[in-house]
PDB file of N, CA and C in Angstrom:
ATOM      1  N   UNK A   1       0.823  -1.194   0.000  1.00  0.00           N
ATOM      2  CA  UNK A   1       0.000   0.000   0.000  1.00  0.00           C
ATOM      3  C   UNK A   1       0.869   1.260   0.000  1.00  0.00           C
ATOM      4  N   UNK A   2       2.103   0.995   1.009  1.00  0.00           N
ATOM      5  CA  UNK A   2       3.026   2.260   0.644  1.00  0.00           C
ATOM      6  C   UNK A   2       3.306   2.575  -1.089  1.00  0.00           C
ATOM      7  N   UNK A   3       3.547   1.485  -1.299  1.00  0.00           N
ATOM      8  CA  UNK A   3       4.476   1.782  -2.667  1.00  0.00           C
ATOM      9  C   UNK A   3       3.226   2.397  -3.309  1.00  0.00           C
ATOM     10  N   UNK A   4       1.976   2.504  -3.716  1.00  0.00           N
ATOM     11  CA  UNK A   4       0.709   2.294  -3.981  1.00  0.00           C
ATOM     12  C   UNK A   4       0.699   4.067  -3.887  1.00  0.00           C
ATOM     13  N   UNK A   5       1.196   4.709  -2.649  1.00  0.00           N
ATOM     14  CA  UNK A   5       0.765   5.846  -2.269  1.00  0.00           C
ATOM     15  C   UNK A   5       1.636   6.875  -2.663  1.00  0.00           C
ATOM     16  N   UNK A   6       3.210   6.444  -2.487  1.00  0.00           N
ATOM     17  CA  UNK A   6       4.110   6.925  -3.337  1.00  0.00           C
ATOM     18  C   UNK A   6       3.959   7.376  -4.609  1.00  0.00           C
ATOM     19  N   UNK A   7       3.695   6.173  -5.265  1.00  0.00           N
ATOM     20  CA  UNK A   7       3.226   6.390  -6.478  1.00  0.00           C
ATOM     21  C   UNK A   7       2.152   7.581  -6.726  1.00  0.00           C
ATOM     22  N   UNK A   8       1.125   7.946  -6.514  1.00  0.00           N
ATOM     23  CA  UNK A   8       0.257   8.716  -6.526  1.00  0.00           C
ATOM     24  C   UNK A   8       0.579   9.952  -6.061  1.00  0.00           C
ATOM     25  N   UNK A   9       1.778  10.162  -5.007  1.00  0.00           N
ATOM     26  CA  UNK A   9       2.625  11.181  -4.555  1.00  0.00           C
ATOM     27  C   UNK A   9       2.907  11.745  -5.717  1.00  0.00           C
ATOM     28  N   UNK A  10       3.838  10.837  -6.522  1.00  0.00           N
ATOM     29  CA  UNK A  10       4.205  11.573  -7.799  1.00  0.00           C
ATOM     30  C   UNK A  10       3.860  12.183  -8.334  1.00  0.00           C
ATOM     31  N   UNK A  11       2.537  11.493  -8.569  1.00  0.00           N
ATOM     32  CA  UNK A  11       1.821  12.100  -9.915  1.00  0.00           C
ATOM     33  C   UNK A  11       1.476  13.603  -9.124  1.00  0.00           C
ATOM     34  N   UNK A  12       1.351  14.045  -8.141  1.00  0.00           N
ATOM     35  CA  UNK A  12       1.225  15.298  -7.753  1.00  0.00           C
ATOM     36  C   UNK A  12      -0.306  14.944  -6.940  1.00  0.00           C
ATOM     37  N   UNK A  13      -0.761  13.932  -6.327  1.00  0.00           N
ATOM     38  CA  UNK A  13      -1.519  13.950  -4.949  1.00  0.00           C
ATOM     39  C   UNK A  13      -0.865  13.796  -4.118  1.00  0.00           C
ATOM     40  N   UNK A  14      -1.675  14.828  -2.974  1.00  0.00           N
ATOM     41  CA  UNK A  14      -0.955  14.753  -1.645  1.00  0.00           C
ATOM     42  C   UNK A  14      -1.228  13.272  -1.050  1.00  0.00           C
ATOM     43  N   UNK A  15      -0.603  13.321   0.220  1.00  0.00           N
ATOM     44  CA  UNK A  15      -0.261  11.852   0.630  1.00  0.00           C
ATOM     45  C   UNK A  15      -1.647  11.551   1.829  1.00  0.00           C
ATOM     46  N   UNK A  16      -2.279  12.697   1.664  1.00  0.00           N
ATOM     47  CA  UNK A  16      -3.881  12.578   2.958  1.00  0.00           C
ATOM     48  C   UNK A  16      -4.678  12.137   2.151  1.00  0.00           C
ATOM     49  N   UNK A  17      -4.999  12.478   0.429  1.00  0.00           N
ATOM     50  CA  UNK A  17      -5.512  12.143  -0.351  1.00  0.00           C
ATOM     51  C   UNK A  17      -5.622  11.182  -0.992  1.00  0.00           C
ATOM     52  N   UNK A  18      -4.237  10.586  -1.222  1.00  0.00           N
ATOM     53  CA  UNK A  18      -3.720   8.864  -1.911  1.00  0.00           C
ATOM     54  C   UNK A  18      -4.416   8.118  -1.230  1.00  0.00           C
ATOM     55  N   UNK A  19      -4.035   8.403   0.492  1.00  0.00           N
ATOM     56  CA  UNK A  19      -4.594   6.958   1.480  1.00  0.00           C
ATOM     57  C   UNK A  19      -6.273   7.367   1.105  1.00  0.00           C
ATOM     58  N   UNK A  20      -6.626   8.470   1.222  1.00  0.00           N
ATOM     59  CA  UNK A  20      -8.404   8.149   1.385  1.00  0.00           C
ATOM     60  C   UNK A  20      -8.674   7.808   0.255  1.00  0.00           C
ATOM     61  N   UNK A  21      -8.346   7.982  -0.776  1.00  0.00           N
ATOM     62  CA  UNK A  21      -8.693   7.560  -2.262  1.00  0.00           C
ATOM     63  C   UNK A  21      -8.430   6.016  -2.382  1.00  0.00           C
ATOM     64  N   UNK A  22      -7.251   5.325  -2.006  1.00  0.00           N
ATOM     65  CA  UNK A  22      -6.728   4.198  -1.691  1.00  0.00           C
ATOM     66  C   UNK A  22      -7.839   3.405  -0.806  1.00  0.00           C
ATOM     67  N   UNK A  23      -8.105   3.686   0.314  1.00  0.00           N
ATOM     68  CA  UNK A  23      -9.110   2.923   0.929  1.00  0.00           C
ATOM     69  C   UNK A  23     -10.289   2.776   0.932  1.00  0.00           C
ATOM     70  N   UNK A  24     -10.927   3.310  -0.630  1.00  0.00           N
ATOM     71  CA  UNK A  24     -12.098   2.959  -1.264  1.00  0.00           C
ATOM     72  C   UNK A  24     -12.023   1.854  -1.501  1.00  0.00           C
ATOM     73  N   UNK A  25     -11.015   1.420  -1.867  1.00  0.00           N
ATOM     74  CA  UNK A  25     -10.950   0.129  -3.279  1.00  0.00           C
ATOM     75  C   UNK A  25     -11.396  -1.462  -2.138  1.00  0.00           C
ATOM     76  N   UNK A  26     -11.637  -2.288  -2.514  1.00  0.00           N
ATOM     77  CA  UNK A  26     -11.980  -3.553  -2.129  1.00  0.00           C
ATOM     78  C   UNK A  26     -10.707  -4.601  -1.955  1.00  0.00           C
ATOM     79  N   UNK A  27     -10.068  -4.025  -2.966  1.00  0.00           N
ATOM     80  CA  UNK A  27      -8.660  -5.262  -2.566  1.00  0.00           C
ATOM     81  C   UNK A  27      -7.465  -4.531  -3.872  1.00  0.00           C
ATOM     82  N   UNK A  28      -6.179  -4.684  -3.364  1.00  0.00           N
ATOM     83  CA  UNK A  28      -5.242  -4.436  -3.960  1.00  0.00           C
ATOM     84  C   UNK A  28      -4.942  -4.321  -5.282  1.00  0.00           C
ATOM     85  N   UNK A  29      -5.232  -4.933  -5.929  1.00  0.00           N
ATOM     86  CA  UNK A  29      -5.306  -5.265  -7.247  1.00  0.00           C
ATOM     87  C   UNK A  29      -6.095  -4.327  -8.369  1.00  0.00           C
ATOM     88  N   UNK A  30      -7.331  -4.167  -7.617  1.00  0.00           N
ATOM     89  CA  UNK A  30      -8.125  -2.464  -8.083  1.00  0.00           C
ATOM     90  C   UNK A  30      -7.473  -1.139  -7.638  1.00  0.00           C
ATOM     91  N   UNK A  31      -6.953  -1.193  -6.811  1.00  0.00           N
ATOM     92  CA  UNK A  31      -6.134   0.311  -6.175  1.00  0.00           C
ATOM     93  C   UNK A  31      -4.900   0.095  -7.186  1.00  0.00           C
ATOM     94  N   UNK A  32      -4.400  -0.950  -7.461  1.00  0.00           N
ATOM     95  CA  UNK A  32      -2.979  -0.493  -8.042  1.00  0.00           C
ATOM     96  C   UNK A  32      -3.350  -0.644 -10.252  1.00  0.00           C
ATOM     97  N   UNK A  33      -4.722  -1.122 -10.209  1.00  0.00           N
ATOM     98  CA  UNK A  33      -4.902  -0.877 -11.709  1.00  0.00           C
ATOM     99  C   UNK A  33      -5.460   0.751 -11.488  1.00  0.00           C
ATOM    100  N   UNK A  34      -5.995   1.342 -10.805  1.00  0.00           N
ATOM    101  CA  UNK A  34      -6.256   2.846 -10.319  1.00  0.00           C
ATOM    102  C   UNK A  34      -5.209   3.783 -10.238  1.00  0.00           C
ATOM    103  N   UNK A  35      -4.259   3.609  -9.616  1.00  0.00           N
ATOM    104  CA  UNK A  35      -2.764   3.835 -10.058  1.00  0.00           C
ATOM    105  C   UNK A  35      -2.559   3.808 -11.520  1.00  0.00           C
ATOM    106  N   UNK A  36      -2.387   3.423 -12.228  1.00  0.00           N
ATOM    107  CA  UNK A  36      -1.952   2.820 -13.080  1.00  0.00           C
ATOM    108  C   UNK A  36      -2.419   3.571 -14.332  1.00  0.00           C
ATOM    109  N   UNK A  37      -3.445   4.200 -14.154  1.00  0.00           N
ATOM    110  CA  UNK A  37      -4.731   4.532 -14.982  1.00  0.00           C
ATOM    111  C   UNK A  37      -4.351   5.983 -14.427  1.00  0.00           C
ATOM    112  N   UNK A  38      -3.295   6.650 -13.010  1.00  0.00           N
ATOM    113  CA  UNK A  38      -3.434   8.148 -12.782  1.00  0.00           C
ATOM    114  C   UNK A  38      -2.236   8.212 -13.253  1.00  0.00           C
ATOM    115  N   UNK A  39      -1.945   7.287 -12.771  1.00  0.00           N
ATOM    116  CA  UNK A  39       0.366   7.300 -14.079  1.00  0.00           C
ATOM    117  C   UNK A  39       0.257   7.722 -15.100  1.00  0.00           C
ATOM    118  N   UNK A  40      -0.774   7.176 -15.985  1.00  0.00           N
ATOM    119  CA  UNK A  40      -0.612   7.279 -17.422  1.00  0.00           C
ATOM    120  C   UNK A  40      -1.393   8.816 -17.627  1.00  0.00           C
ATOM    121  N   UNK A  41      -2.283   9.063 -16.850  1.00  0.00           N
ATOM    122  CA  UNK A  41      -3.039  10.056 -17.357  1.00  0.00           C
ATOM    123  C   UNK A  41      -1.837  11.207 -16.937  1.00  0.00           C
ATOM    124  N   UNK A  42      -1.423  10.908 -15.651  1.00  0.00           N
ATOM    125  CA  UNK A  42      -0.280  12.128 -15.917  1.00  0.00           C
ATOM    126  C   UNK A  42       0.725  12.043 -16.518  1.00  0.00           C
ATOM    127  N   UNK A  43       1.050  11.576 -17.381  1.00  0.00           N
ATOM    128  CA  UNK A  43       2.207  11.119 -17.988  1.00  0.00           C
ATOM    129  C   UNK A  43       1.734  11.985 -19.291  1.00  0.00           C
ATOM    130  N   UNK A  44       0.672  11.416 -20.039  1.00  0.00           N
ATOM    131  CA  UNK A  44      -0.049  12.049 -21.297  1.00  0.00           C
ATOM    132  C   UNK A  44       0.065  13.432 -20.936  1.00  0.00           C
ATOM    133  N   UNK A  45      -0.099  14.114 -19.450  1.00  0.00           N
ATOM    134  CA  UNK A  45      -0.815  15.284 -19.376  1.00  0.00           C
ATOM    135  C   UNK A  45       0.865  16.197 -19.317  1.00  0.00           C
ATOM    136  N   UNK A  46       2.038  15.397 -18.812  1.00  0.00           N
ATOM    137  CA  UNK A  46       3.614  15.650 -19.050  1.00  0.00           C
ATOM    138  C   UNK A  46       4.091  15.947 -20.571  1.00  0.00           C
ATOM    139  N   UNK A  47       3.444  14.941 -21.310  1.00  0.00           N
ATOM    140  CA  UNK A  47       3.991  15.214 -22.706  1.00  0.00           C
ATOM    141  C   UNK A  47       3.303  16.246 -23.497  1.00  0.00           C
ATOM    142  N   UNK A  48       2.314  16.950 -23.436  1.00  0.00           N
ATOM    143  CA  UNK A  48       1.393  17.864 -23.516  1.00  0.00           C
ATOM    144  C   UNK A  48       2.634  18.973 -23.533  1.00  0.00           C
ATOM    145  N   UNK A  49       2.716  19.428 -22.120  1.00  0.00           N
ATOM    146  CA  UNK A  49       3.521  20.343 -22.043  1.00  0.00           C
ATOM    147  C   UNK A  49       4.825  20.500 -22.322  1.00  0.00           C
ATOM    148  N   UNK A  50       5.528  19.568 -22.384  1.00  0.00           N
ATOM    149  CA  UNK A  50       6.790  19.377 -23.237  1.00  0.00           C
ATOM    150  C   UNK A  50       6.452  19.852 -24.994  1.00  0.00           C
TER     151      UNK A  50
END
């Protein structure tokens, strides 16, 4: 779950926000395809501005 929250750190959520957003999910596996899905969207939203 750390690594989970880190991650979401990155992308530019704060870390009060990751965990409550994080402890919606039902089991691990949905929180880290949720991740996964805010990586990319900020990633797209990185190359934009480049």
């Amino acid at each position: 779950m750390n690594r989970l929250v880190a991650r979401l750190i990155g992308c530019g959520m704060s870390a009060k926000v990751a965990l409550c957003v994080l402890r919606k999910f039902p089991d691990l596996r949905s929180a880290e395809r949720y991740v996964e899905q805010i990586e990319e969207a900020s990633r797209e939203q990185m190359e934009v501005l480049q």
